[in-house]
PDB file of N, CA and C in Angstrom:
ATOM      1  N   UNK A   1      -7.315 -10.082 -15.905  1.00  0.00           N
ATOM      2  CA  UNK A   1      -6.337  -9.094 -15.494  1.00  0.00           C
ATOM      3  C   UNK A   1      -6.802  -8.479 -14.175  1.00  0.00           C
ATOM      4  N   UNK A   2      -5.982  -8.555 -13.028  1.00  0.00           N
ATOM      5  CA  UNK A   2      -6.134  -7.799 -12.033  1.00  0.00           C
ATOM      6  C   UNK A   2      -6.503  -6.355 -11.931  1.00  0.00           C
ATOM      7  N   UNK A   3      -7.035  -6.213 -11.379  1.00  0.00           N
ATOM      8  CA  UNK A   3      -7.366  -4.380 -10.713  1.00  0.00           C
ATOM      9  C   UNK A   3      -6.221  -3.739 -10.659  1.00  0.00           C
ATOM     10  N   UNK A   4      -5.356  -4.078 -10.226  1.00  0.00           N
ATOM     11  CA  UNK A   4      -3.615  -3.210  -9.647  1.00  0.00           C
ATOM     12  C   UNK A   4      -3.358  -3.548 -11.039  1.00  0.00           C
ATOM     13  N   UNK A   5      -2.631  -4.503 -11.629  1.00  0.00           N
ATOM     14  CA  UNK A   5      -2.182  -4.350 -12.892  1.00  0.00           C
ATOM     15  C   UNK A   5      -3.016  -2.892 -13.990  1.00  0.00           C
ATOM     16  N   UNK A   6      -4.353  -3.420 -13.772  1.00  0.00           N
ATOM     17  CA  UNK A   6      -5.102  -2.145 -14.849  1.00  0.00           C
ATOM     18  C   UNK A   6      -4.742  -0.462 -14.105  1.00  0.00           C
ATOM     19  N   UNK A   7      -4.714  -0.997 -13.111  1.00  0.00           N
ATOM     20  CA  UNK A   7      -4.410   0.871 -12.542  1.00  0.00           C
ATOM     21  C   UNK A   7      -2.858   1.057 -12.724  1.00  0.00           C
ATOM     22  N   UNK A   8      -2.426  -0.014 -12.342  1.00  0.00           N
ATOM     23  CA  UNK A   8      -0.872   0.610 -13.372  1.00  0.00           C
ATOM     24  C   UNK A   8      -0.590   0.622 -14.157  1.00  0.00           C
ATOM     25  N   UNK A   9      -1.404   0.124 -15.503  1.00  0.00           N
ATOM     26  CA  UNK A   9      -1.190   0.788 -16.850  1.00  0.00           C
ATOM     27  C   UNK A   9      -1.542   2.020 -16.826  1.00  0.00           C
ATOM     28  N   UNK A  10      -2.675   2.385 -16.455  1.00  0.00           N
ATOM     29  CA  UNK A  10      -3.333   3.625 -16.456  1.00  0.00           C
ATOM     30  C   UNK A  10      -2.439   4.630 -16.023  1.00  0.00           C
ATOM     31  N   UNK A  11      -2.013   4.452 -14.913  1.00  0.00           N
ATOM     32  CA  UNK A  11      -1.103   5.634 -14.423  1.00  0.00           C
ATOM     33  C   UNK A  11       0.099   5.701 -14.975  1.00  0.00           C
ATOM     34  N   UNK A  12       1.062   4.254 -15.606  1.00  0.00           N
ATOM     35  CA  UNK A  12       2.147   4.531 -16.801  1.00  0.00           C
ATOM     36  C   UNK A  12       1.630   5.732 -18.054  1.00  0.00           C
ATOM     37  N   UNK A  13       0.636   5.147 -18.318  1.00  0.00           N
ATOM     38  CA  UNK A  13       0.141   5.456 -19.622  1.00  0.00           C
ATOM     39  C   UNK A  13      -0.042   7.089 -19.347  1.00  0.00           C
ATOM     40  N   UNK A  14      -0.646   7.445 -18.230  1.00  0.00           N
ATOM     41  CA  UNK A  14      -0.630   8.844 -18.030  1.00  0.00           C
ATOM     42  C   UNK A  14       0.916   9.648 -17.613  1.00  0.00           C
ATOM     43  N   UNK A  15       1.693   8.924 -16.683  1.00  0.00           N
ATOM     44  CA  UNK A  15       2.580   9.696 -16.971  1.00  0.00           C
ATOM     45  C   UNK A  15       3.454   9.634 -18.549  1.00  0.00           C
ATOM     46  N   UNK A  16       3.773   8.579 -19.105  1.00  0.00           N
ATOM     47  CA  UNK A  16       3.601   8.572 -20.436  1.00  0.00           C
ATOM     48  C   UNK A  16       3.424   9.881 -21.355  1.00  0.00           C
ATOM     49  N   UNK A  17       2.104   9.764 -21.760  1.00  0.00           N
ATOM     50  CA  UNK A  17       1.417  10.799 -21.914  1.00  0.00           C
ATOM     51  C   UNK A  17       2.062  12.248 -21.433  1.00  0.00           C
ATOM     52  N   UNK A  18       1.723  12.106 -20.427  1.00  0.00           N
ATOM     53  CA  UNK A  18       2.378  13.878 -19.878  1.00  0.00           C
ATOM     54  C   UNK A  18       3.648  14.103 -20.033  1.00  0.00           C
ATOM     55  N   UNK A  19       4.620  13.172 -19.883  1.00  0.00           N
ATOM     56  CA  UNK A  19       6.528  13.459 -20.345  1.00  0.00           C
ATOM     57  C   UNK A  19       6.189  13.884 -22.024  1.00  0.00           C
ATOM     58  N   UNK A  20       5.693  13.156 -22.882  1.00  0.00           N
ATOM     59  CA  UNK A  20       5.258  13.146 -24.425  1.00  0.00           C
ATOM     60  C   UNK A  20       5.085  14.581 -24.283  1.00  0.00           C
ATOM     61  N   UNK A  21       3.787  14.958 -23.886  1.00  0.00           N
ATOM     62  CA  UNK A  21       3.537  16.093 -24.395  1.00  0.00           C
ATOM     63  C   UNK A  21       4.142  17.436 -23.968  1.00  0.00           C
ATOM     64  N   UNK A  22       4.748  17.196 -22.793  1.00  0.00           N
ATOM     65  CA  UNK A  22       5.927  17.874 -22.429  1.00  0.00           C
ATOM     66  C   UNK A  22       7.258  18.132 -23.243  1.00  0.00           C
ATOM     67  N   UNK A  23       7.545  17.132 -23.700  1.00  0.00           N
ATOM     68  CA  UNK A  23       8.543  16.843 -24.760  1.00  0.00           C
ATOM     69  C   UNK A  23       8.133  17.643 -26.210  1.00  0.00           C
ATOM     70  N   UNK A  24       6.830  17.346 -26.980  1.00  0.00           N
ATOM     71  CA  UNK A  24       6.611  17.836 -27.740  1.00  0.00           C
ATOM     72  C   UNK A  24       6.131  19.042 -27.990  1.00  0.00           C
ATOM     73  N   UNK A  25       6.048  20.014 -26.603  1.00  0.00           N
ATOM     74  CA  UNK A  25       5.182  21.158 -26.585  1.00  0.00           C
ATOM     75  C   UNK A  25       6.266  22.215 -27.245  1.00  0.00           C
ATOM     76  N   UNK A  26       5.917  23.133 -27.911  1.00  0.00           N
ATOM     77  CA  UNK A  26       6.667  24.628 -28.597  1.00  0.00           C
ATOM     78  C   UNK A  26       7.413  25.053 -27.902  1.00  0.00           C
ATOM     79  N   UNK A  27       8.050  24.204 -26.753  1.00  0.00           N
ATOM     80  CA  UNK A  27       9.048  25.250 -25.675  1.00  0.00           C
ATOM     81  C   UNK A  27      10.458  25.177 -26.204  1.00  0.00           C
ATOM     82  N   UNK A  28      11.265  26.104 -25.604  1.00  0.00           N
ATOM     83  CA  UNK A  28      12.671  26.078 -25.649  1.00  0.00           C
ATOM     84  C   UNK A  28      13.038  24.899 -25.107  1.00  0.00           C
ATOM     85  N   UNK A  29      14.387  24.434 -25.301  1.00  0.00           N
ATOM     86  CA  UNK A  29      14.862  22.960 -24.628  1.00  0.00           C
ATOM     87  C   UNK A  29      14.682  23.068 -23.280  1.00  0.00           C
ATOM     88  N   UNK A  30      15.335  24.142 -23.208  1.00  0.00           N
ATOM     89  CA  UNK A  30      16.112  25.158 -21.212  1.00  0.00           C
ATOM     90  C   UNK A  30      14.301  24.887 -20.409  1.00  0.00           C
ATOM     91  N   UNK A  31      13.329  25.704 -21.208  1.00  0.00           N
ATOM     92  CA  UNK A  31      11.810  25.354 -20.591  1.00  0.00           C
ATOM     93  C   UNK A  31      11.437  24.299 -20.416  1.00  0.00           C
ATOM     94  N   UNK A  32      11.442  23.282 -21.158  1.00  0.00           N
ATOM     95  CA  UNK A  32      11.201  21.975 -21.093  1.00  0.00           C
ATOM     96  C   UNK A  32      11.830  21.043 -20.200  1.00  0.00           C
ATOM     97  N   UNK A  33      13.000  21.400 -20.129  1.00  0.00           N
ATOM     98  CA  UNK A  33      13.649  20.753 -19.283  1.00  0.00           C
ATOM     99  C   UNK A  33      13.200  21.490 -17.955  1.00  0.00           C
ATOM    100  N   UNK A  34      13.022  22.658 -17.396  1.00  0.00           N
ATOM    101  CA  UNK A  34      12.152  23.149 -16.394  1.00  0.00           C
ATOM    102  C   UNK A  34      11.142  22.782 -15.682  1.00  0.00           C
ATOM    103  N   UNK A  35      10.439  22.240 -17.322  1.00  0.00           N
ATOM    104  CA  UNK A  35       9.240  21.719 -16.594  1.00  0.00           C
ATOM    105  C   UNK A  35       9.397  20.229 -16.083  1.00  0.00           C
ATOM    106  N   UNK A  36      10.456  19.742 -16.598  1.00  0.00           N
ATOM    107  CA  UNK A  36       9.957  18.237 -16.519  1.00  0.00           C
ATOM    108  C   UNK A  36      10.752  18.141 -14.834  1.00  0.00           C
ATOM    109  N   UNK A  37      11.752  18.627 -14.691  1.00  0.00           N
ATOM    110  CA  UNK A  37      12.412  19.182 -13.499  1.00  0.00           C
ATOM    111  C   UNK A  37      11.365  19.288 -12.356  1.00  0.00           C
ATOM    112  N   UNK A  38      10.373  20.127 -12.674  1.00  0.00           N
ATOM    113  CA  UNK A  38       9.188  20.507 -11.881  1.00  0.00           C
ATOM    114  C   UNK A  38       8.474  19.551 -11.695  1.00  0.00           C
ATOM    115  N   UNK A  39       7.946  18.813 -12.596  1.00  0.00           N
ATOM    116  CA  UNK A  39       6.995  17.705 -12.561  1.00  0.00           C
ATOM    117  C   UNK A  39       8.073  16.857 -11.809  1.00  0.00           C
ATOM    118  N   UNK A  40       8.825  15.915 -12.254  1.00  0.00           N
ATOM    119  CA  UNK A  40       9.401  15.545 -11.244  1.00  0.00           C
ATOM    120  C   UNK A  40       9.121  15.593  -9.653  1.00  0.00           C
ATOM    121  N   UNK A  41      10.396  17.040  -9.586  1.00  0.00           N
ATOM    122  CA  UNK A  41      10.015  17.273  -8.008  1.00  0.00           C
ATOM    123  C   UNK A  41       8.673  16.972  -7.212  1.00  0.00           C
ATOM    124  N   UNK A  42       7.549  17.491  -8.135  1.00  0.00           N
ATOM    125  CA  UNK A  42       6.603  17.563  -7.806  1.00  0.00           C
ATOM    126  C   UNK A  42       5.877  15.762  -7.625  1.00  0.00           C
ATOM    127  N   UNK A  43       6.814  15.163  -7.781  1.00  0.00           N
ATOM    128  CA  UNK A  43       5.976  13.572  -8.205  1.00  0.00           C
ATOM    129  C   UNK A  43       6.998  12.856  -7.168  1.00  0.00           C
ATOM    130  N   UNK A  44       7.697  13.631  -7.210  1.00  0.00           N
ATOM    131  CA  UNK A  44       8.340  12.715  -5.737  1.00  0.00           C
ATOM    132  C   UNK A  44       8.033  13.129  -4.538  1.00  0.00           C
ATOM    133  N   UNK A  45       7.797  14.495  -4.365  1.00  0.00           N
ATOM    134  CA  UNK A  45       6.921  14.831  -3.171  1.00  0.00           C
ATOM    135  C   UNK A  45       5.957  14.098  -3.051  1.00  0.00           C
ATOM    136  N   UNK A  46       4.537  14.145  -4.129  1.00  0.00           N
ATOM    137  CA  UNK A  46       3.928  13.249  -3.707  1.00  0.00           C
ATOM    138  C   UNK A  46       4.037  11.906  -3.388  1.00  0.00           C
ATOM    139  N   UNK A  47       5.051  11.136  -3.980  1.00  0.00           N
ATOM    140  CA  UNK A  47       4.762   9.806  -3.526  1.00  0.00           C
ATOM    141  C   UNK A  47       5.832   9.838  -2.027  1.00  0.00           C
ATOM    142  N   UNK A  48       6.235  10.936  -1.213  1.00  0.00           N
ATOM    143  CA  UNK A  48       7.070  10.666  -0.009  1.00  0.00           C
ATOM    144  C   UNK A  48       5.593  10.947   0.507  1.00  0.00           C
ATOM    145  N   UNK A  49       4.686  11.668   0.334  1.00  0.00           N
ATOM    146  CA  UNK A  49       3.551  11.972   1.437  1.00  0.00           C
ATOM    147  C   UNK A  49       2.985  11.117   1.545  1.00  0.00           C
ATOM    148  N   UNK A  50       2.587  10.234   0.266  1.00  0.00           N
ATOM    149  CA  UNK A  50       1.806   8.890   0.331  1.00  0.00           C
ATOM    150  C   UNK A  50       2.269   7.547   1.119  1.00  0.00           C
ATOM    151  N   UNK A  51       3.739   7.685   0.776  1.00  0.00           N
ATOM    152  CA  UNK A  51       4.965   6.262   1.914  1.00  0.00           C
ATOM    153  C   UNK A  51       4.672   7.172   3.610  1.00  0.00           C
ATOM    154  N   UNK A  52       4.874   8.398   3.501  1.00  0.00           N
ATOM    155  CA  UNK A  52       4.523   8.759   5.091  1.00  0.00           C
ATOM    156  C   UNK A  52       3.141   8.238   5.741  1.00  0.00           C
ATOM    157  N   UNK A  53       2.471   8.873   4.654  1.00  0.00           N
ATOM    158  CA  UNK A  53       0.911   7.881   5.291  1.00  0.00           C
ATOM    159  C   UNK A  53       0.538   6.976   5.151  1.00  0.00           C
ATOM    160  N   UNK A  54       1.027   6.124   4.428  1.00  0.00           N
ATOM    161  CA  UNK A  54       1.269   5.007   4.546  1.00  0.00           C
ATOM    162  C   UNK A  54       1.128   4.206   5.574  1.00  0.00           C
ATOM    163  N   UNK A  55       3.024   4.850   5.311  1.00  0.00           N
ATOM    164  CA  UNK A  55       4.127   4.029   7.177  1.00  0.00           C
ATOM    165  C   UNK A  55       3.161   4.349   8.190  1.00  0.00           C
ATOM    166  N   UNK A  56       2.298   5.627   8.772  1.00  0.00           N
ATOM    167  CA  UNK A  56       2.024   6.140   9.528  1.00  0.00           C
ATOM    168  C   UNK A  56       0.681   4.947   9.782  1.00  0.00           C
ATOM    169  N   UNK A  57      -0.073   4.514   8.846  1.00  0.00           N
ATOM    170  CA  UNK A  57      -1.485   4.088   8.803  1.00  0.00           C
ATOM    171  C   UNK A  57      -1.089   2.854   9.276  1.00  0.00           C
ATOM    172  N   UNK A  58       0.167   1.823   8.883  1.00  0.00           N
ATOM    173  CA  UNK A  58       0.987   0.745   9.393  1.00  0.00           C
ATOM    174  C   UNK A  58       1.073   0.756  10.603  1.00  0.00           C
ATOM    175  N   UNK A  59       1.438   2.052  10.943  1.00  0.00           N
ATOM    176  CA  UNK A  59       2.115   1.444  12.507  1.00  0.00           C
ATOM    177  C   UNK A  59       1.321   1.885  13.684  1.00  0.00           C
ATOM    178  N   UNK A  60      -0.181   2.817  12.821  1.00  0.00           N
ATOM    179  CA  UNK A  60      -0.994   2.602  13.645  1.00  0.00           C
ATOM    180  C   UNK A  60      -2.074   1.297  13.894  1.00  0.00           C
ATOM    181  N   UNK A  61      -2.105   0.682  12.866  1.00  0.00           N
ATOM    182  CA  UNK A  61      -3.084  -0.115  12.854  1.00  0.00           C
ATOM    183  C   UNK A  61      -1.529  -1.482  13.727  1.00  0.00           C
ATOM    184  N   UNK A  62      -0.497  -1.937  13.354  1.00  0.00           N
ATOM    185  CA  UNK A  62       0.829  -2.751  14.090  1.00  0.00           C
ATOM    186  C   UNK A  62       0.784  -1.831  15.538  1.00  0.00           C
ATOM    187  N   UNK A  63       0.214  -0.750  16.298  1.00  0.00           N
ATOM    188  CA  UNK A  63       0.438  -0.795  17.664  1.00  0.00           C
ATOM    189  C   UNK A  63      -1.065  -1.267  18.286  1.00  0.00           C
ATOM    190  N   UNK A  64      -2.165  -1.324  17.400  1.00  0.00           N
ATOM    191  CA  UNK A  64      -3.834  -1.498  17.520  1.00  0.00           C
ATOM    192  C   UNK A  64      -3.510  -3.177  18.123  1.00  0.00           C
ATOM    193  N   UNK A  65      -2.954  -3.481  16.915  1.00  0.00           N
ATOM    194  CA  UNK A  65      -2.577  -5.427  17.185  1.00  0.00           C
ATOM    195  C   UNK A  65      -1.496  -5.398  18.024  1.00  0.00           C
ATOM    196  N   UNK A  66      -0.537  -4.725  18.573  1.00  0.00           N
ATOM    197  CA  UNK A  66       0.059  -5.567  19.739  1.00  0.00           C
ATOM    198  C   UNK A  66      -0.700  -5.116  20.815  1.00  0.00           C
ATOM    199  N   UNK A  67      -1.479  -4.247  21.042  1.00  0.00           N
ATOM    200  CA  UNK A  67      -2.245  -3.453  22.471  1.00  0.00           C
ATOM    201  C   UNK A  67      -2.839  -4.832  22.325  1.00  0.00           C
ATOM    202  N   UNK A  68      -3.739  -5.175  21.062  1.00  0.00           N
ATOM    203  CA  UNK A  68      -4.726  -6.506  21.402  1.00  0.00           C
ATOM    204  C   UNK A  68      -3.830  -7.649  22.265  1.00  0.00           C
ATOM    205  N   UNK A  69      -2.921  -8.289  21.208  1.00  0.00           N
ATOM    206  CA  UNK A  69      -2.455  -8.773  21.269  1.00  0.00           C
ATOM    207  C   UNK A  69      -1.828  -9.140  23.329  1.00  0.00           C
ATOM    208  N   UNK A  70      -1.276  -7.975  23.704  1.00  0.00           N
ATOM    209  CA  UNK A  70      -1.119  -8.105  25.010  1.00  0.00           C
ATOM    210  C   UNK A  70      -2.303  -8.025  26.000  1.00  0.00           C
ATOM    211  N   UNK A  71      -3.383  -7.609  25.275  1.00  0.00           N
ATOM    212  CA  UNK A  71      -4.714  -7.700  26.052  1.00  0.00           C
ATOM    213  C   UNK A  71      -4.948  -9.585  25.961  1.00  0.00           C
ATOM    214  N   UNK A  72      -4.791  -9.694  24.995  1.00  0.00           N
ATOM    215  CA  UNK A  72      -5.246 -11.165  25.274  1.00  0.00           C
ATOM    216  C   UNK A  72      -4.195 -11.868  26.498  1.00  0.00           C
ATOM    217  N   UNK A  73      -2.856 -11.880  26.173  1.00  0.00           N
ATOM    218  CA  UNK A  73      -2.185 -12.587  26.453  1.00  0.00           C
ATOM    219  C   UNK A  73      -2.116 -12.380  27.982  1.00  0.00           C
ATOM    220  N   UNK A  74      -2.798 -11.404  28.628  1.00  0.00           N
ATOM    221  CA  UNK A  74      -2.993 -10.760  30.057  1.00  0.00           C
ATOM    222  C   UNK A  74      -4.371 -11.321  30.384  1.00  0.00           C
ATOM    223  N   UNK A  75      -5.381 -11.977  29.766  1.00  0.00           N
ATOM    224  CA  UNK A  75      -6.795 -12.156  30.136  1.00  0.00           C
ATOM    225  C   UNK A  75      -6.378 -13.891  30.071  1.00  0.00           C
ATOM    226  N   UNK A  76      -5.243 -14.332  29.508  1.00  0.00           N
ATOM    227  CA  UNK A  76      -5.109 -16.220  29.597  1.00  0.00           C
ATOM    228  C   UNK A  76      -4.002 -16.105  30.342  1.00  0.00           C
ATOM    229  N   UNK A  77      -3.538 -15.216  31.033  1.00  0.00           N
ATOM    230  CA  UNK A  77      -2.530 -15.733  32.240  1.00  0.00           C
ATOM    231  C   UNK A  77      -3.500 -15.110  33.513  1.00  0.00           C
ATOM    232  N   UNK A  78      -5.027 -14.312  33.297  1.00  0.00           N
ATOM    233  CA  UNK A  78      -5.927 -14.397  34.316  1.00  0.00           C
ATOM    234  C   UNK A  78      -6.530 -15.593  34.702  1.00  0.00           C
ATOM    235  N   UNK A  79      -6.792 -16.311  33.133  1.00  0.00           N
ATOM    236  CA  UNK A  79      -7.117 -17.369  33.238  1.00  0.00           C
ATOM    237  C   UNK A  79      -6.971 -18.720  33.742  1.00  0.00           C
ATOM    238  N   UNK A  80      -5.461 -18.726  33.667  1.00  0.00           N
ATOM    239  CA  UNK A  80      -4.517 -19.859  33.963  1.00  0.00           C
ATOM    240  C   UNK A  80      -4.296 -19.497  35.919  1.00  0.00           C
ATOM    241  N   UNK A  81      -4.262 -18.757  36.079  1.00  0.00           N
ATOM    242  CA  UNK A  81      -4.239 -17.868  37.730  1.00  0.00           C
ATOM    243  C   UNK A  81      -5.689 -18.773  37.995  1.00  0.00           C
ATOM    244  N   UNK A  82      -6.734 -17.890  37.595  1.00  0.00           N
ATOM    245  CA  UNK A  82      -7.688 -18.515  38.379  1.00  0.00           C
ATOM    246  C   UNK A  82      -8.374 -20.371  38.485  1.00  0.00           C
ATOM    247  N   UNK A  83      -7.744 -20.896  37.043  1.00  0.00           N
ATOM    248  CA  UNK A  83      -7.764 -22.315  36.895  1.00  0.00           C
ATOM    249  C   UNK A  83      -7.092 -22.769  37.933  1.00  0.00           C
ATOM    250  N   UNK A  84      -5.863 -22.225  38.302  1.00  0.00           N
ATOM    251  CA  UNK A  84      -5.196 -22.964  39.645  1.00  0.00           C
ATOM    252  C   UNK A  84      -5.719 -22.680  41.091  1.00  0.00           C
ATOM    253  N   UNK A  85      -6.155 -21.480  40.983  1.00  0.00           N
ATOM    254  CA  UNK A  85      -7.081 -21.439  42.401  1.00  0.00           C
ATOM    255  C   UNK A  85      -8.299 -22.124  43.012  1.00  0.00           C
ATOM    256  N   UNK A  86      -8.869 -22.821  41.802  1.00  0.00           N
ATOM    257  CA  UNK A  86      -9.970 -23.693  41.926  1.00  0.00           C
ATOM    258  C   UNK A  86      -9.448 -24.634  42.806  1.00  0.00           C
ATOM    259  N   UNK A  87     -10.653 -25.047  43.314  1.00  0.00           N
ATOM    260  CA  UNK A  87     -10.571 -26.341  44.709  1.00  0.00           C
ATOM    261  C   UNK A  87     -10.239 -27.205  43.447  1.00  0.00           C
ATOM    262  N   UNK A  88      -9.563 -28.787  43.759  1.00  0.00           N
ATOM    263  CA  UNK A  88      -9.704 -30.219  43.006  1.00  0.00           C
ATOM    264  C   UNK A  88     -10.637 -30.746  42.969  1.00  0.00           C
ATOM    265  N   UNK A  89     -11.839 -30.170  43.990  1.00  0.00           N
ATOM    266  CA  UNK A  89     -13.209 -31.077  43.698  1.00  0.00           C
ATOM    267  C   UNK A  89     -13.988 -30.499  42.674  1.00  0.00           C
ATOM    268  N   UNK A  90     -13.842 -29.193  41.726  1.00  0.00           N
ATOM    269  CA  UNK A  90     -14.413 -28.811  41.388  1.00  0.00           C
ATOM    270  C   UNK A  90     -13.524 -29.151  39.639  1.00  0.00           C
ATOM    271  N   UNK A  91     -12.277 -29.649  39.482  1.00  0.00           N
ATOM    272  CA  UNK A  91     -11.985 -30.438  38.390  1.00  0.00           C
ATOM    273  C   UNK A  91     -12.480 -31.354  38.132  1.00  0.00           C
ATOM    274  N   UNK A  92     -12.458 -31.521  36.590  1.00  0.00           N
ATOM    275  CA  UNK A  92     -13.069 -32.447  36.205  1.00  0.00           C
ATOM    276  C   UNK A  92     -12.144 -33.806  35.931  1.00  0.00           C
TER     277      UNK A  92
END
């Protein structure tokens, strides 16, 4: 069994767990439903901060590789420049 598979049982199993005992705790319906309302909100915030940093960690590391990327492609059209400036006696 994979690593990612076991951490997503784990984290089913915990939210799981926490709706359950939410559900089963001594509250009024109206409270319960409050809370789970809350948790919620609160669980989608986090996972928009996590897709922001995410996206953010993406498109820093996707502008890292095209900067390379055009660094190279600028050091083999130096290359190709100075291959043609060579004398013919000095081809092989």
């Amino acid at each position: 069994m994979s690593k990612e598979k076991i951490i997503i049982g784990v984290l089913a199993g915990l939210a799981a767990g926490t709706l359950l005992g939410i559900l089963f705790a001594p509250d009024e319906g109206s409270e319960t439903r409050k809370k789970i309302s809350k948790k919620s909100a609160d669980t989608i915030d986090e996972l928009k901060d996590k897709f922001t940093d995410l996206m953010a960690d993406f498109n820093d590391k996707f502008e890292a590789a095209k900067d390379e990327a055009q660094e190279l492609i600028e050091k083999g059209k130096q290359e190709v420049k100075d291959l043609m400036k060579e004398p013919a006696s000095h081809k092989s």
